[in-house]
Protein backbone atom coordinates (compact mmCIF):
# COMPACT_ATOMS: atom_id res chain seq x y z
CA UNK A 1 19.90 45.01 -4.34
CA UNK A 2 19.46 43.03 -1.42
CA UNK A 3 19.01 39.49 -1.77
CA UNK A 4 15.75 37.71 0.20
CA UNK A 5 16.54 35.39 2.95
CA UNK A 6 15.23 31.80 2.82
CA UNK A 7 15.42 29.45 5.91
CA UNK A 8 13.79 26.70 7.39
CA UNK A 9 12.53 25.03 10.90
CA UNK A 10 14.07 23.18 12.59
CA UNK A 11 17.97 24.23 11.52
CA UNK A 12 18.02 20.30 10.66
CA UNK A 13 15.17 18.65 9.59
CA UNK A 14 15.05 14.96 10.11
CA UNK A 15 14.84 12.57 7.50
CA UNK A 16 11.19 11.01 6.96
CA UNK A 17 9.66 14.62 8.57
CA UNK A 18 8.33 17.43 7.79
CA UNK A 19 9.80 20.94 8.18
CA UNK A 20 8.55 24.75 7.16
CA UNK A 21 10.08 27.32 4.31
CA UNK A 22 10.57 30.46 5.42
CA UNK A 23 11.55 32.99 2.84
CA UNK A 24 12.07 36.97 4.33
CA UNK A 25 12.01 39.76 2.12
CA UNK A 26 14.75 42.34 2.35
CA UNK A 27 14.54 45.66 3.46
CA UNK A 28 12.38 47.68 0.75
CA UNK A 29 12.31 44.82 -1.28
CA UNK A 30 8.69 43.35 -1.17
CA UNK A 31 7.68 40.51 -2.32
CA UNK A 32 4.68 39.01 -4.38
CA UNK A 33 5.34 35.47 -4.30
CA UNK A 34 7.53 32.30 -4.26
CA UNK A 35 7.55 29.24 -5.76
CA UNK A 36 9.76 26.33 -5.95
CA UNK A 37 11.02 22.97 -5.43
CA UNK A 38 12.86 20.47 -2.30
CA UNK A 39 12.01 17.11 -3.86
CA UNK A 40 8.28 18.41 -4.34
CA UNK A 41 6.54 20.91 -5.28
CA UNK A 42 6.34 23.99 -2.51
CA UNK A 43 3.19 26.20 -2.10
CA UNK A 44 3.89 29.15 -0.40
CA UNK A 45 1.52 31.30 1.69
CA UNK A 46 2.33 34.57 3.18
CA UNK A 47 2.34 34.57 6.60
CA UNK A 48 0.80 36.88 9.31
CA UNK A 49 4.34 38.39 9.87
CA UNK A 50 4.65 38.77 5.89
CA UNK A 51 7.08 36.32 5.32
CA UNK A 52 6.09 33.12 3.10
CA UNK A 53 6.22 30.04 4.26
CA UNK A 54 5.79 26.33 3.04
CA UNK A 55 6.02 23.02 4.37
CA UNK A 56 8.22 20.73 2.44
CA UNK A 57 9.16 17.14 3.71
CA UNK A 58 12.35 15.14 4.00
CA UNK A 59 12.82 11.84 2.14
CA UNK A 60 13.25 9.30 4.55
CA UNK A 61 16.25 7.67 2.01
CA UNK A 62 17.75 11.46 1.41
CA UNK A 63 21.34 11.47 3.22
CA UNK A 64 23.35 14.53 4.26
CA UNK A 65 21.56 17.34 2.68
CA UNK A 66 18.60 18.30 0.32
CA UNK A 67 18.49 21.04 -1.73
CA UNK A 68 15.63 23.96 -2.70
CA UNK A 69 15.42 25.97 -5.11
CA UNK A 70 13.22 28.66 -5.40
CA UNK A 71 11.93 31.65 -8.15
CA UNK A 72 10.94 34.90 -5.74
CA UNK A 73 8.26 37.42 -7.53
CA UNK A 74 9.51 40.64 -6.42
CA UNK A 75 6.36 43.19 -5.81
CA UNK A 76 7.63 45.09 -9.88
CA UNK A 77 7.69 42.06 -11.18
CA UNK A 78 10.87 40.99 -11.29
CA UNK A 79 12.31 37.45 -10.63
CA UNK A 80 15.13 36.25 -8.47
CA UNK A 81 16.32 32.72 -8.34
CA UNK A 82 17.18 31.28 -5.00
CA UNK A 83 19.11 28.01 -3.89
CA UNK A 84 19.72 26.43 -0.38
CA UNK A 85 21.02 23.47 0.70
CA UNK A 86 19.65 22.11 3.80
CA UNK A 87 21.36 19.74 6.30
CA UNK A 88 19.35 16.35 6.97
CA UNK A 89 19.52 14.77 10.32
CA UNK A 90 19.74 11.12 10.18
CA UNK A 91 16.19 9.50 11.65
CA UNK A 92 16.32 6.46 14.68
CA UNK A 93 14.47 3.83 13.13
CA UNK A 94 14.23 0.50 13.85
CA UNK A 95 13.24 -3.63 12.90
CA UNK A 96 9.86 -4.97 14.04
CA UNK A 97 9.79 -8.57 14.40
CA UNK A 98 6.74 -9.78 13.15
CA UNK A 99 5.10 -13.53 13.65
CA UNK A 100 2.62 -14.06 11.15
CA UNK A 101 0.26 -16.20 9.03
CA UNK A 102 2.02 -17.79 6.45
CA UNK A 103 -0.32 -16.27 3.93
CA UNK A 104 0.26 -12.80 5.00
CA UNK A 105 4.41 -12.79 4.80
CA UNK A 106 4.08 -14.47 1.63
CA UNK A 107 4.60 -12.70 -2.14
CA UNK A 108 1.52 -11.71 -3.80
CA UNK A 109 0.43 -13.77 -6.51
CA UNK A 110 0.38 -12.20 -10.30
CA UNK A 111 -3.61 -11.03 -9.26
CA UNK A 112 -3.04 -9.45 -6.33
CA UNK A 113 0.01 -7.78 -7.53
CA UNK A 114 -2.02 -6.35 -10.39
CA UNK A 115 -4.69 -5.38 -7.32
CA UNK A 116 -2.15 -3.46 -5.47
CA UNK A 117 -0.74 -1.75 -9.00
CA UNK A 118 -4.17 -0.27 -8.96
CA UNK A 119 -5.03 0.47 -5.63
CA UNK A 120 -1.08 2.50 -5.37
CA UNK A 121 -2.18 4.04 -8.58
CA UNK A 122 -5.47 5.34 -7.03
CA UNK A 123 -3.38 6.57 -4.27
CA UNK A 124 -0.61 8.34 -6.42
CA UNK A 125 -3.28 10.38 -8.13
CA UNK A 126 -4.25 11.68 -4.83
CA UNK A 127 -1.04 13.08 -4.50
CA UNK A 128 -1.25 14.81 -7.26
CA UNK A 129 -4.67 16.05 -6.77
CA UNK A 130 -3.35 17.56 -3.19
CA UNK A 131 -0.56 19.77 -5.19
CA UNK A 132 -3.16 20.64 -7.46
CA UNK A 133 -5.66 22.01 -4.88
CA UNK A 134 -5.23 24.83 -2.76
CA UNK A 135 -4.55 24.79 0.73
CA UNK A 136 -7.42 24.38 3.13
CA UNK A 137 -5.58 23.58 5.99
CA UNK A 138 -5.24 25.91 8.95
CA UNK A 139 -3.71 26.34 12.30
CA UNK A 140 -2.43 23.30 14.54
CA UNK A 141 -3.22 19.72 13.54
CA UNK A 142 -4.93 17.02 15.89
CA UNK A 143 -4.49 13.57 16.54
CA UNK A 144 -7.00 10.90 14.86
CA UNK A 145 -7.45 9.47 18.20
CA UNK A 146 -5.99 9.67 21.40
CA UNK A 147 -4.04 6.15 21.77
CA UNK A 148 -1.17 4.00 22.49
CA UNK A 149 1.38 4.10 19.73
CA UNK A 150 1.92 0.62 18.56
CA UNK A 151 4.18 0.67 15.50
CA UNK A 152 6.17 3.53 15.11
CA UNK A 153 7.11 5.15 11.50
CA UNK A 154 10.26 4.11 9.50
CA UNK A 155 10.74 0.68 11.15
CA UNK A 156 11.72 -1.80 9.05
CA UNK A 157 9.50 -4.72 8.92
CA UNK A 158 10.55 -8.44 9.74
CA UNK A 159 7.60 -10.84 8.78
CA UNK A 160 8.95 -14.49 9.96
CA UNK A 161 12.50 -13.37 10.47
CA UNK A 162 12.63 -11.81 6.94
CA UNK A 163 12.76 -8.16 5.74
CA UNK A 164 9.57 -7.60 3.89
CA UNK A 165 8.98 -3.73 4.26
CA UNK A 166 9.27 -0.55 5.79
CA UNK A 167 6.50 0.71 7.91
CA UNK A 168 5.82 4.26 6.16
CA UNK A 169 2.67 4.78 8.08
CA UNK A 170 2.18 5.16 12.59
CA UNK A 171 0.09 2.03 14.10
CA UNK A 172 -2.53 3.69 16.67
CA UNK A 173 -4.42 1.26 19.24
CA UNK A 174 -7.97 0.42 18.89
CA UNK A 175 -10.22 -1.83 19.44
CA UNK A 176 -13.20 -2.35 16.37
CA UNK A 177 -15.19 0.53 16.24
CA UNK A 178 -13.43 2.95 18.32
CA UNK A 179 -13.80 6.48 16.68
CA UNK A 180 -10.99 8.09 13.73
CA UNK A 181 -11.50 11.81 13.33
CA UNK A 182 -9.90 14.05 10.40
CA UNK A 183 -6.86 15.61 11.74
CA UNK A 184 -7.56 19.17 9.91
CA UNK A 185 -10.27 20.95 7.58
CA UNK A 186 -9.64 18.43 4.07
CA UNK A 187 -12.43 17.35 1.20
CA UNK A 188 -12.43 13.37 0.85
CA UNK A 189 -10.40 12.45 -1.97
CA UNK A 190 -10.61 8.24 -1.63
CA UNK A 191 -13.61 6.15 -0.31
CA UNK A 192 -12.17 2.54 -1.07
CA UNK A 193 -11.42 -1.34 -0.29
CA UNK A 194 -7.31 -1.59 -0.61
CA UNK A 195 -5.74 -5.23 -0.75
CA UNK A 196 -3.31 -4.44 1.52
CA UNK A 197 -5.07 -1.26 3.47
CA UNK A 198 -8.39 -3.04 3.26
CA UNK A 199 -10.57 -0.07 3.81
CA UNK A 200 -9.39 3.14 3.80
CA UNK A 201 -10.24 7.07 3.60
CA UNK A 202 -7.90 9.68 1.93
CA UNK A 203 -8.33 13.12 3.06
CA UNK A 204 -6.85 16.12 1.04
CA UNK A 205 -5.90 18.86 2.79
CA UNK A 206 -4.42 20.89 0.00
CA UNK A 207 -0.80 22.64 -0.36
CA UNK A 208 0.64 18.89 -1.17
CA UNK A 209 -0.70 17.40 2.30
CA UNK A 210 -2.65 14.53 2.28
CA UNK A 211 -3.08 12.22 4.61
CA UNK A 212 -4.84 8.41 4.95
CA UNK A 213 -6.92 5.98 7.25
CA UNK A 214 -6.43 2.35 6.93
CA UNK A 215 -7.99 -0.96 8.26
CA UNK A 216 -10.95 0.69 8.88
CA UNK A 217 -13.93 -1.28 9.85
CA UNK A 218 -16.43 1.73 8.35
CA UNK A 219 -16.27 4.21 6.16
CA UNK A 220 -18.43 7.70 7.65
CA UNK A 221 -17.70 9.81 4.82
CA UNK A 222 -17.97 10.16 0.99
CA UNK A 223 -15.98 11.73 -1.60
CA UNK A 224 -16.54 15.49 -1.91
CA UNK A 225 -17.17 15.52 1.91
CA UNK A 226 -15.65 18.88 3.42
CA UNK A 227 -14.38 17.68 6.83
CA UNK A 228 -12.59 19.76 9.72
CA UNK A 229 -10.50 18.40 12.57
CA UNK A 230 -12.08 16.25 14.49
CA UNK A 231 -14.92 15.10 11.96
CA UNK A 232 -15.60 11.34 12.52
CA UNK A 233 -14.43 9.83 9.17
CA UNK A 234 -14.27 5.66 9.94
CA UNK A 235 -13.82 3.72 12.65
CA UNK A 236 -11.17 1.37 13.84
CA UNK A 237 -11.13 -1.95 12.02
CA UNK A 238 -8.74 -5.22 11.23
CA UNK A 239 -9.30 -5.31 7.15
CA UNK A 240 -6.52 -5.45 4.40
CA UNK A 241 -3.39 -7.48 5.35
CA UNK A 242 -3.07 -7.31 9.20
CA UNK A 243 -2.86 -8.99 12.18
CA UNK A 244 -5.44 -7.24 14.13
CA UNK A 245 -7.49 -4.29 14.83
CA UNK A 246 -5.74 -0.70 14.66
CA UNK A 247 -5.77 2.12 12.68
CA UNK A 248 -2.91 2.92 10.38
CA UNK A 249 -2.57 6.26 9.86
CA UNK A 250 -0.27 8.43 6.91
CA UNK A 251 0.94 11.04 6.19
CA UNK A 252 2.26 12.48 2.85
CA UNK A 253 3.47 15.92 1.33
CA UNK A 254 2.60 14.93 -2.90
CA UNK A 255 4.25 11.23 -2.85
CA UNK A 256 6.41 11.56 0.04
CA UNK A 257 5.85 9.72 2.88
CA UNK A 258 6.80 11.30 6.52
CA UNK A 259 6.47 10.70 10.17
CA UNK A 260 2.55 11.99 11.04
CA UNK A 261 3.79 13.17 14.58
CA UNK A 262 5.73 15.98 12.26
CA UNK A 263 2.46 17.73 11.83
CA UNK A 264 2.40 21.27 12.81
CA UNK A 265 0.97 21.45 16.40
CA UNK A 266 1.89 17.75 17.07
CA UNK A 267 4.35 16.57 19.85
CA UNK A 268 6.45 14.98 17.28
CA UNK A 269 8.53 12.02 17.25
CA UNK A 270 10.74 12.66 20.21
């Protein structure tokens, strides 16, 4: 019997992005449906060509390759377990020098740190609630506002000439107030004040994607909303930890954080 063929787009994803599972059925060999695993879990949807597909995202610490492994339903019901190893393309990131308040390059005292323990623990269980929920995402993605790119994703953060962080989010001019718009159809999963995020909107877009809107000055929306790309959702703002207005925007597939230009329909990273 022949064996189904899986690949993947692009030939060599880049770390910190996503990229799209492809798995072909052979030649009178149909399939009913695939499942599997590349770091997280994949939800595969048959395509209009008949192939199934999933997006899956690249660690941006993974090195050299990732693997995936995969269980394909065969239309009698039989199973047939799959493996690929995928080659990673090392990311260009680099260090932001950042002058700041003292205050804000500073630890976090035992109160905040229990603050932020709960806020990160709100937005874990988002992840998990966007691999629970089917996918209601569908066709290109759009940007949350057409602006300047002012911090890109990946850099490594220097507050006061010291490495605090890496910036796992993209920085989007605004001034307070300007507009932020859903990027694609999504049901609000998060409505709340962050310590560091200050206030923020979590959309879930099913299929493992969610995706997040920081600093706003104003919430638009409420949990349960249905939104579709486009819908305003918040507006620009300067609360949490920052040093002015902008709108932080992420990106995740379940807990993994990736570059939000590696959206299908995007321009991408360059």
């Amino acid at each position: 019997m022949a064996t189904p063929r899986v690949s993947w787009t692009p030939e060599r994803p880049v770390q910190g992005r996503l990229f799209v599972v492809r798995v072909t059925a052979a030649a009178d060999e149909p399939i009913s449906s695939v499942r599997g695993i590349a770091g997280e879990t994949l939800h595969f949807e048959r395509s209009g060509d008949g192939d199934f597909e999933s997006l899956a995202a690249i660690p941006i610490g993974v090195e050299g390759t990732m693997r995936i492994d995969l269980t394909v339903v065969h239309s009698d019901g039989r199973e047939e377990v799959l493996s690929a190893t995928v080659p990673v393309s090392a990311g260009t990131y680099r260090h932001e020098s950042l002058n700041v308040a003292p205050g804000l390059g500073s630890p976090l005292d035992s109160a905040r740190q229990a603050r932020l323990r709960r806020d990160q623990a709100k937005a874990a269980e988002v992840s998990r609630l966007a691999h629970r929920t089917p996918r209601l995402w569908a066709g290109d993605f759009v940007m949350p506002r057409e602006a300047r790119v002012t911090s890109g994703f990946g850099n490594g953060r220097l507050f006061n000439g010291q490495v605090s962080s890496r910036h796992m989010g993209l920085d989007l001019e605004g001034a307070p107030g300007d507009a932020v718009t859903a990027v694609s159809r999504g049901v609000v999963a998060l409505v709340d004040d962050f310590l560091l995020a200050g206030n923020i909107v979590y959309l879930n877009h099913g299929g493992g994607l969610l995706t997040g809107y920081f600093h706003l000055s104003e919430q638009l929306v409420a949990v349960g909303d249905t939104v579709e790309a486009g819908t305003p959702i918040g507006r620009v703002g300067a609360t949490g930890r920052v040093t002015g207005p902008h709108l932080h925007w992420v990106v995740r597939y379940g807990s993994t954080s990736v570059d939000p230009r590696s959206l299908p329909g995007l321009p991408g990273p360059g």
